[in-house]
Each structure stands twice: as C-alpha cells, then as structure tokens.
Protein backbone atom coordinates (compact mmCIF):
# COMPACT_ATOMS: atom_id res chain seq x y z
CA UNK A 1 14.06 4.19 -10.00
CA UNK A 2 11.45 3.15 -7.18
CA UNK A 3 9.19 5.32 -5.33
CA UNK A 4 7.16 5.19 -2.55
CA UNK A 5 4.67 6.40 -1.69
CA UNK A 6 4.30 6.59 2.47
CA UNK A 7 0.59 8.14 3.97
CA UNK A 8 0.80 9.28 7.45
CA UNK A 9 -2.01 10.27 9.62
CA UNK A 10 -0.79 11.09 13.18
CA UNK A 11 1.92 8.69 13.07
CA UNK A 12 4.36 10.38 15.36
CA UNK A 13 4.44 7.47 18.02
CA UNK A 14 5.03 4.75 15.17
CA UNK A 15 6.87 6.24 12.11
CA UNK A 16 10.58 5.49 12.67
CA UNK A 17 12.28 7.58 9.62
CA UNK A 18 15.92 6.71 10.23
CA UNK A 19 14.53 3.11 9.04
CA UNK A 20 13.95 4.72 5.67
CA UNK A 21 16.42 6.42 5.51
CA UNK A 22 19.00 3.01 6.47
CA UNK A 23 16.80 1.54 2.87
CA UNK A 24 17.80 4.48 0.85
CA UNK A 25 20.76 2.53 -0.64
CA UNK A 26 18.14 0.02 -2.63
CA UNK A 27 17.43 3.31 -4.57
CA UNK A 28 14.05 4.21 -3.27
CA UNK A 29 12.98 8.07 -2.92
CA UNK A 30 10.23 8.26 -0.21
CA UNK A 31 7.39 10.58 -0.68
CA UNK A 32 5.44 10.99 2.75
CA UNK A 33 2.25 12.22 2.28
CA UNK A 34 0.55 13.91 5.32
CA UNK A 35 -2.97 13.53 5.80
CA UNK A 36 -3.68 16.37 7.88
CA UNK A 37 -1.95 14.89 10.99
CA UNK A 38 -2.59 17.31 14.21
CA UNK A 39 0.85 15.25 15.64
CA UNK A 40 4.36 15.86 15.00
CA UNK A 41 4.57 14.06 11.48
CA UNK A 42 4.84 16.95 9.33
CA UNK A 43 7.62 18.00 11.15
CA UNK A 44 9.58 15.21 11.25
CA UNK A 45 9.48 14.02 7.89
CA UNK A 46 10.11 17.76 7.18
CA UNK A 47 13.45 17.90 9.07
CA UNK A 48 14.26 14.57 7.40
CA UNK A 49 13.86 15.95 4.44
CA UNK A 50 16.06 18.53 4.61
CA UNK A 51 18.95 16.18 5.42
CA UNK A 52 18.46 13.76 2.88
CA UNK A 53 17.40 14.65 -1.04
CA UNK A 54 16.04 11.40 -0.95
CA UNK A 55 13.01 12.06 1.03
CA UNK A 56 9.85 14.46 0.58
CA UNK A 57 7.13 15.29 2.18
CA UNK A 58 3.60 16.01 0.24
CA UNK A 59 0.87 17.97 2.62
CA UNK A 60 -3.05 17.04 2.39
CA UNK A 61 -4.88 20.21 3.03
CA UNK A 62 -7.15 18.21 5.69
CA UNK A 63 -7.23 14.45 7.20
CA UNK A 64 -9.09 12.69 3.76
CA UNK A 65 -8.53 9.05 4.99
CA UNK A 66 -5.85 6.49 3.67
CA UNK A 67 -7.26 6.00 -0.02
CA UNK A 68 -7.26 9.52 -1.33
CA UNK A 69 -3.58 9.62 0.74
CA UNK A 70 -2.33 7.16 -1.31
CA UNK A 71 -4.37 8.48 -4.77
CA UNK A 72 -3.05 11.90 -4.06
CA UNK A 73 0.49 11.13 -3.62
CA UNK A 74 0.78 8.28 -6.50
CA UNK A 75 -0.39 10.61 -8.93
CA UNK A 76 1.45 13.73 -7.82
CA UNK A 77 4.51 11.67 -8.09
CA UNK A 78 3.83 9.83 -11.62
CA UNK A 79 3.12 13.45 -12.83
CA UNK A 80 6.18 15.12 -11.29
CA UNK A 81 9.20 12.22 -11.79
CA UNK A 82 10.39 11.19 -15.31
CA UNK A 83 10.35 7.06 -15.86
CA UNK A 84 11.71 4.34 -17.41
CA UNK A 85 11.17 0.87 -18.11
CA UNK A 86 13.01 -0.43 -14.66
CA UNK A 87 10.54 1.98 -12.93
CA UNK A 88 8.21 1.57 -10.47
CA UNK A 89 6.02 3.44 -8.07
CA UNK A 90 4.09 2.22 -5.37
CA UNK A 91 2.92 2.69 -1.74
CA UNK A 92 4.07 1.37 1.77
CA UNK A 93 2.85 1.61 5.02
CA UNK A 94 4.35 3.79 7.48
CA UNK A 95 4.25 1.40 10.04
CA UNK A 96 6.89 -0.93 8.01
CA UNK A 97 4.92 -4.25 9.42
CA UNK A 98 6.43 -5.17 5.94
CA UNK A 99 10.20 -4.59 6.09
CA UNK A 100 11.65 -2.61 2.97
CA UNK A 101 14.27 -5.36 2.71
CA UNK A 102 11.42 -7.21 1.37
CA UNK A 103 11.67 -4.74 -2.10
CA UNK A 104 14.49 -6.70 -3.46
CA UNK A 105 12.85 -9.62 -3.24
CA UNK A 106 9.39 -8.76 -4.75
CA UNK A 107 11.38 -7.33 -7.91
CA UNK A 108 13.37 -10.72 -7.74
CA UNK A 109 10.21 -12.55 -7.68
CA UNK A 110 8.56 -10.87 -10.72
CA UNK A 111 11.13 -12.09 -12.84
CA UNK A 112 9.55 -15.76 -12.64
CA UNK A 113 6.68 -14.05 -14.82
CA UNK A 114 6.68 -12.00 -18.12
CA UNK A 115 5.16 -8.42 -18.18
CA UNK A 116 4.69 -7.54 -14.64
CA UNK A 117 2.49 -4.83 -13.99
CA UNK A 118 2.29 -4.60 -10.38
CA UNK A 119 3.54 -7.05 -7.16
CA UNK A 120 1.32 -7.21 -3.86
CA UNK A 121 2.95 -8.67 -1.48
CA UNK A 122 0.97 -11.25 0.62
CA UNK A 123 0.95 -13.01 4.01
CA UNK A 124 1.01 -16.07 3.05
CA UNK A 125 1.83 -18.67 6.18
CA UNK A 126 4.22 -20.94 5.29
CA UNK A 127 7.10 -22.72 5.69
CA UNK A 128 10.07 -20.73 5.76
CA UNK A 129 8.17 -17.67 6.10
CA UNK A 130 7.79 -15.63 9.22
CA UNK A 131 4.89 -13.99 9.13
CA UNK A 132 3.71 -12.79 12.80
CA UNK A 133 -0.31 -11.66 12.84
CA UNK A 134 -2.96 -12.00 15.82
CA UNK A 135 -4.96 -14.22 15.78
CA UNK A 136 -7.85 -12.09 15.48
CA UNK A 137 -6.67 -10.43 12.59
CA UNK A 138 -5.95 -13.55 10.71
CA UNK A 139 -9.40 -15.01 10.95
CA UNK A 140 -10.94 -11.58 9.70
CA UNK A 141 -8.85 -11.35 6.80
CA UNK A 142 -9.40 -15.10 5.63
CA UNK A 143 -13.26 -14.26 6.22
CA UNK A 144 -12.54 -10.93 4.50
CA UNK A 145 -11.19 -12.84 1.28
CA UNK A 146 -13.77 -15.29 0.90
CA UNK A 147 -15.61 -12.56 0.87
CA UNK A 148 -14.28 -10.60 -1.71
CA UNK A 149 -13.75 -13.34 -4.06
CA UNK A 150 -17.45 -14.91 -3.77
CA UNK A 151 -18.77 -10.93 -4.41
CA UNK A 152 -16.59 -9.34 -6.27
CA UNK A 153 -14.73 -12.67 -7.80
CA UNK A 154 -11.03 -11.34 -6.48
CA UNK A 155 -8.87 -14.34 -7.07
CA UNK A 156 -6.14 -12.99 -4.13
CA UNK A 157 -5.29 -14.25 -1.11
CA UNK A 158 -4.56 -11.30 0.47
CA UNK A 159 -5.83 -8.13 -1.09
CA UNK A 160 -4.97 -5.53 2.60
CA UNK A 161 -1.42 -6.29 3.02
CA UNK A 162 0.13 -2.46 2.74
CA UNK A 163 2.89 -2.62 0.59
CA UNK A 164 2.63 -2.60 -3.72
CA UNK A 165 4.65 -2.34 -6.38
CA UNK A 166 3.14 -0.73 -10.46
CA UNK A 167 4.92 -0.02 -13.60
CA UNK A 168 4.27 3.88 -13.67
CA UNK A 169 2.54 3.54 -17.13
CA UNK A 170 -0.32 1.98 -14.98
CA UNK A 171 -1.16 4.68 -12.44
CA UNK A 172 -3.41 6.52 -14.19
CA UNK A 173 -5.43 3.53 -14.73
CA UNK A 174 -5.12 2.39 -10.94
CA UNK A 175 -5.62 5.76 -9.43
CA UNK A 176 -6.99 8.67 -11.62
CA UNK A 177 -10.43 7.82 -10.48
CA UNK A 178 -11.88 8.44 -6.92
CA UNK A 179 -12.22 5.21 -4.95
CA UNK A 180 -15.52 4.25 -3.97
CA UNK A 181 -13.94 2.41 -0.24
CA UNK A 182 -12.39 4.33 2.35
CA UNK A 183 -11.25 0.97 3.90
CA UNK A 184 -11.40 -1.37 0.89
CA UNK A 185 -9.71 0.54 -1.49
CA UNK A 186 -6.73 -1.80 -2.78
CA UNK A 187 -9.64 -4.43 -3.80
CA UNK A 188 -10.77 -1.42 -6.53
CA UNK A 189 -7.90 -1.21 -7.49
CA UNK A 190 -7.26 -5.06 -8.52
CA UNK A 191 -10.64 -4.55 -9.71
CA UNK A 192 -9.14 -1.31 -12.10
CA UNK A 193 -6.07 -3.75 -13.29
CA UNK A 194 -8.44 -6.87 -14.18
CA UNK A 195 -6.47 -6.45 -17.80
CA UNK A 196 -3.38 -5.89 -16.84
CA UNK A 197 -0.65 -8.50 -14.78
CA UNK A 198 -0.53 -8.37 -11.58
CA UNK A 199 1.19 -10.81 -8.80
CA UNK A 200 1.39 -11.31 -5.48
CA UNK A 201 4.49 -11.76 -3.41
CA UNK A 202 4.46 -13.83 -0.76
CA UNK A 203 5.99 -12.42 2.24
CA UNK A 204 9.18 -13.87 3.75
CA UNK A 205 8.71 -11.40 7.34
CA UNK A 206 5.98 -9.60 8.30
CA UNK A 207 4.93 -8.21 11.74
CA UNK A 208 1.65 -7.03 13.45
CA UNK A 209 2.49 -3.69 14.52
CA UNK A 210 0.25 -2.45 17.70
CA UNK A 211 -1.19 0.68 17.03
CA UNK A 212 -3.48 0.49 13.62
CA UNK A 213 -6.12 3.27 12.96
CA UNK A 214 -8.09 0.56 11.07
CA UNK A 215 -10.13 -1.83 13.17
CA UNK A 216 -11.82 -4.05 10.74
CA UNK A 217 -13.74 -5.63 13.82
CA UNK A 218 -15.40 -2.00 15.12
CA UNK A 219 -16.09 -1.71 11.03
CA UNK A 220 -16.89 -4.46 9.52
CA UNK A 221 -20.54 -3.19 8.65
CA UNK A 222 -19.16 -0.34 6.70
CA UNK A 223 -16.89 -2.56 5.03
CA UNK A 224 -19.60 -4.89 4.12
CA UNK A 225 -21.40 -1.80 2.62
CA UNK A 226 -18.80 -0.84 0.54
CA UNK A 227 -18.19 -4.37 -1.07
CA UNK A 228 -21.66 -3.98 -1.81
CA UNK A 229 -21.13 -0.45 -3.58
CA UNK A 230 -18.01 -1.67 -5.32
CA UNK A 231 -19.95 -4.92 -6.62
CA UNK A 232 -22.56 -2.53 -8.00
CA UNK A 233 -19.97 -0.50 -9.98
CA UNK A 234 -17.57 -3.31 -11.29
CA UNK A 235 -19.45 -6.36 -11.29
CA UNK A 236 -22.33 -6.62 -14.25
C-alpha cells in the first residue's frame, strides 16, 4: 500500500486531478488535504472523490500553512489505514513538478540499501537526468543547503524538493510534534529521523511549475530566523 498525502491551498488553477487519478494503477490512494482554500479545490477533489474510492479529501478548519497540512493529514492517515511491511506513506506536491511515475523508481532505488526508512527525492543535475529549475531558484537552494548543513549539520543536497516516501512505523516520530518552520519544515523533520535511514532519490524529471505560493526570495529573512530557532532546539 502507498499513500499520499497531497496539501492544497487555493490550487484550483494548478491541481490537475485526472493526473492522479491516470497514477492510480501504481496502487497509491491520494488523500488531499485542504487548507482552507477560498477557491474551487474542495470541490473538485470532492467530486473526484466520489468517482474514484481511491481518492479522499481531508478538510483543515482554516488556511494553517503547508507544514501543519502535511502533519495533519500524515497522521490522520497513519491512524485511520491498517499497514504492513511493503507500506509506505508520504506526501507530494499538488503541483506534480515531480511526476508520480517517479514512485516506482524511488522504491526501486531503496533496494540498493538495507532498512529504508524514508526516500527524498532530490534534484540532483546530472547526466541523464532532466531536471528543469530557474535559474534563480537553483542558486537559492544551493545557498539554502550550505546553509543548512553549516547550522544545523544536514548532510542533504536537497532537503525542499516536495515529494517523500516513510515506513508508517516512523510517522509518529516525524510528525507527532508541531514543527517549529512554516517554510523549513522538511529540514525538522530529517532533523526528527537523525536515527533512523533515510535516502535521497535523485530525480530522473523534474519541472519548475509557475505559480508557487512560496517565494524563498520575498522570505528569506524569515527563513533565516527559523534555521536559527530550529538550531536552538536540535542542535546542543
């Protein structure tokens, strides 16, 4: 069993759900979780869901910001499913800028290694890979990285990239607690797993879709800030 988990915040414009639905014969359930969109979204992954079994849609009761999306809905749907040992859980961006064909390949991936707990996937240029990013955002997230790993000693290359894989028996430990970041979030969560296995995937197609609600550049005081708070909580 996989399951995603898929937070939407006034994605109307950008969420494309027959794409999911296409990806629903790698076995994936898709659990949208609202967050408090004044759009369309509800509605259409609503309808959706009445078509297909396969896909749900999990309400906010007000806009709380990506994190607490994606905390919310990971551990509503490790307490609600039953698992196994093929399981896993995980989130996704809505946006697909990393194709779901890509899930096959991140499980394939994991085998090179023993005891998996969780796959990030990556965007790693390289050859073979086609990985399409501006310019712009490139050159923030390698600043972004050096970062992290000089402050908060993160040995990843790419920490932001939307789209993770866990074992279910890890959630609580990943997600039970609030996250200090609103926009740095999946580095507290590596942070969380510093005992456990996790891997990174890199990427074979990725795309820069236009539209993002997170501009790094218009934030990158805040995000500073909260390095700085996570450092203080997980670095002695």
């Amino acid at each position: 069993m996989i399951a995603l988990i898929v937070p939407c915040y006034n994605e109307e414009k950008r969420l494309h759900i027959e794409n999911f639905i296409q990806h629903h014969d790698l076995g994936i359930d898709f659990f949208f979780v609202d967050d408090g969109s004044k759009d369309k979204t509800a509605e259409i992954i609503e309808q959706a869901s009445q078509k297909h079994a396969f896909i749900h849609l999990v309400r906010m009761d007000k806009n709380r910001g990506k994190a607490e999306a994606v905390r919310h809905g990971m551990l509503e749907v490790y307490k609600k499913l039953s698992w196994d040992d093929r399981s896993w859980i995980g989130f996704w961006d809505a946006d697909l800028a990393t194709p779901l064909s890509e899930i096959p390949k991140m499980l394939q991936y994991s085998n090179l290694y023993e005891n998996v707990d969780s796959i990030w996937c990556s965007r790693v240029y390289r050859l073979g890979a086609d990985v399409k990013r501006s310019p712009l955002r490139h050159y923030l997230g390698r600043g972004f990285a050096t970062l992290v790993g000089e402050l908060l000693h993160v040995k990843s290359y790419d920490t932001q990239c939307g789209a993770k894989l866990f074992r279910p028996s890890i959630v609580p430990v990943a997600f039970k607690e609030t996250f200090i970041g609103k926009w740095v979030f999946d580095v507290e969560i590596l942070l969380r797993l510093k005992n456990h296995n996790v891997v990174e995937y890199p990427v074979t197609i990725w795309r820069d879709v236009p539209g993002s609600k997170v501009k790094i550049s218009r934030e990158i005081f805040r995000v500073f800030w909260e390095i700085l708070k996570i450092r203080k909580k997980y670095i002695s």
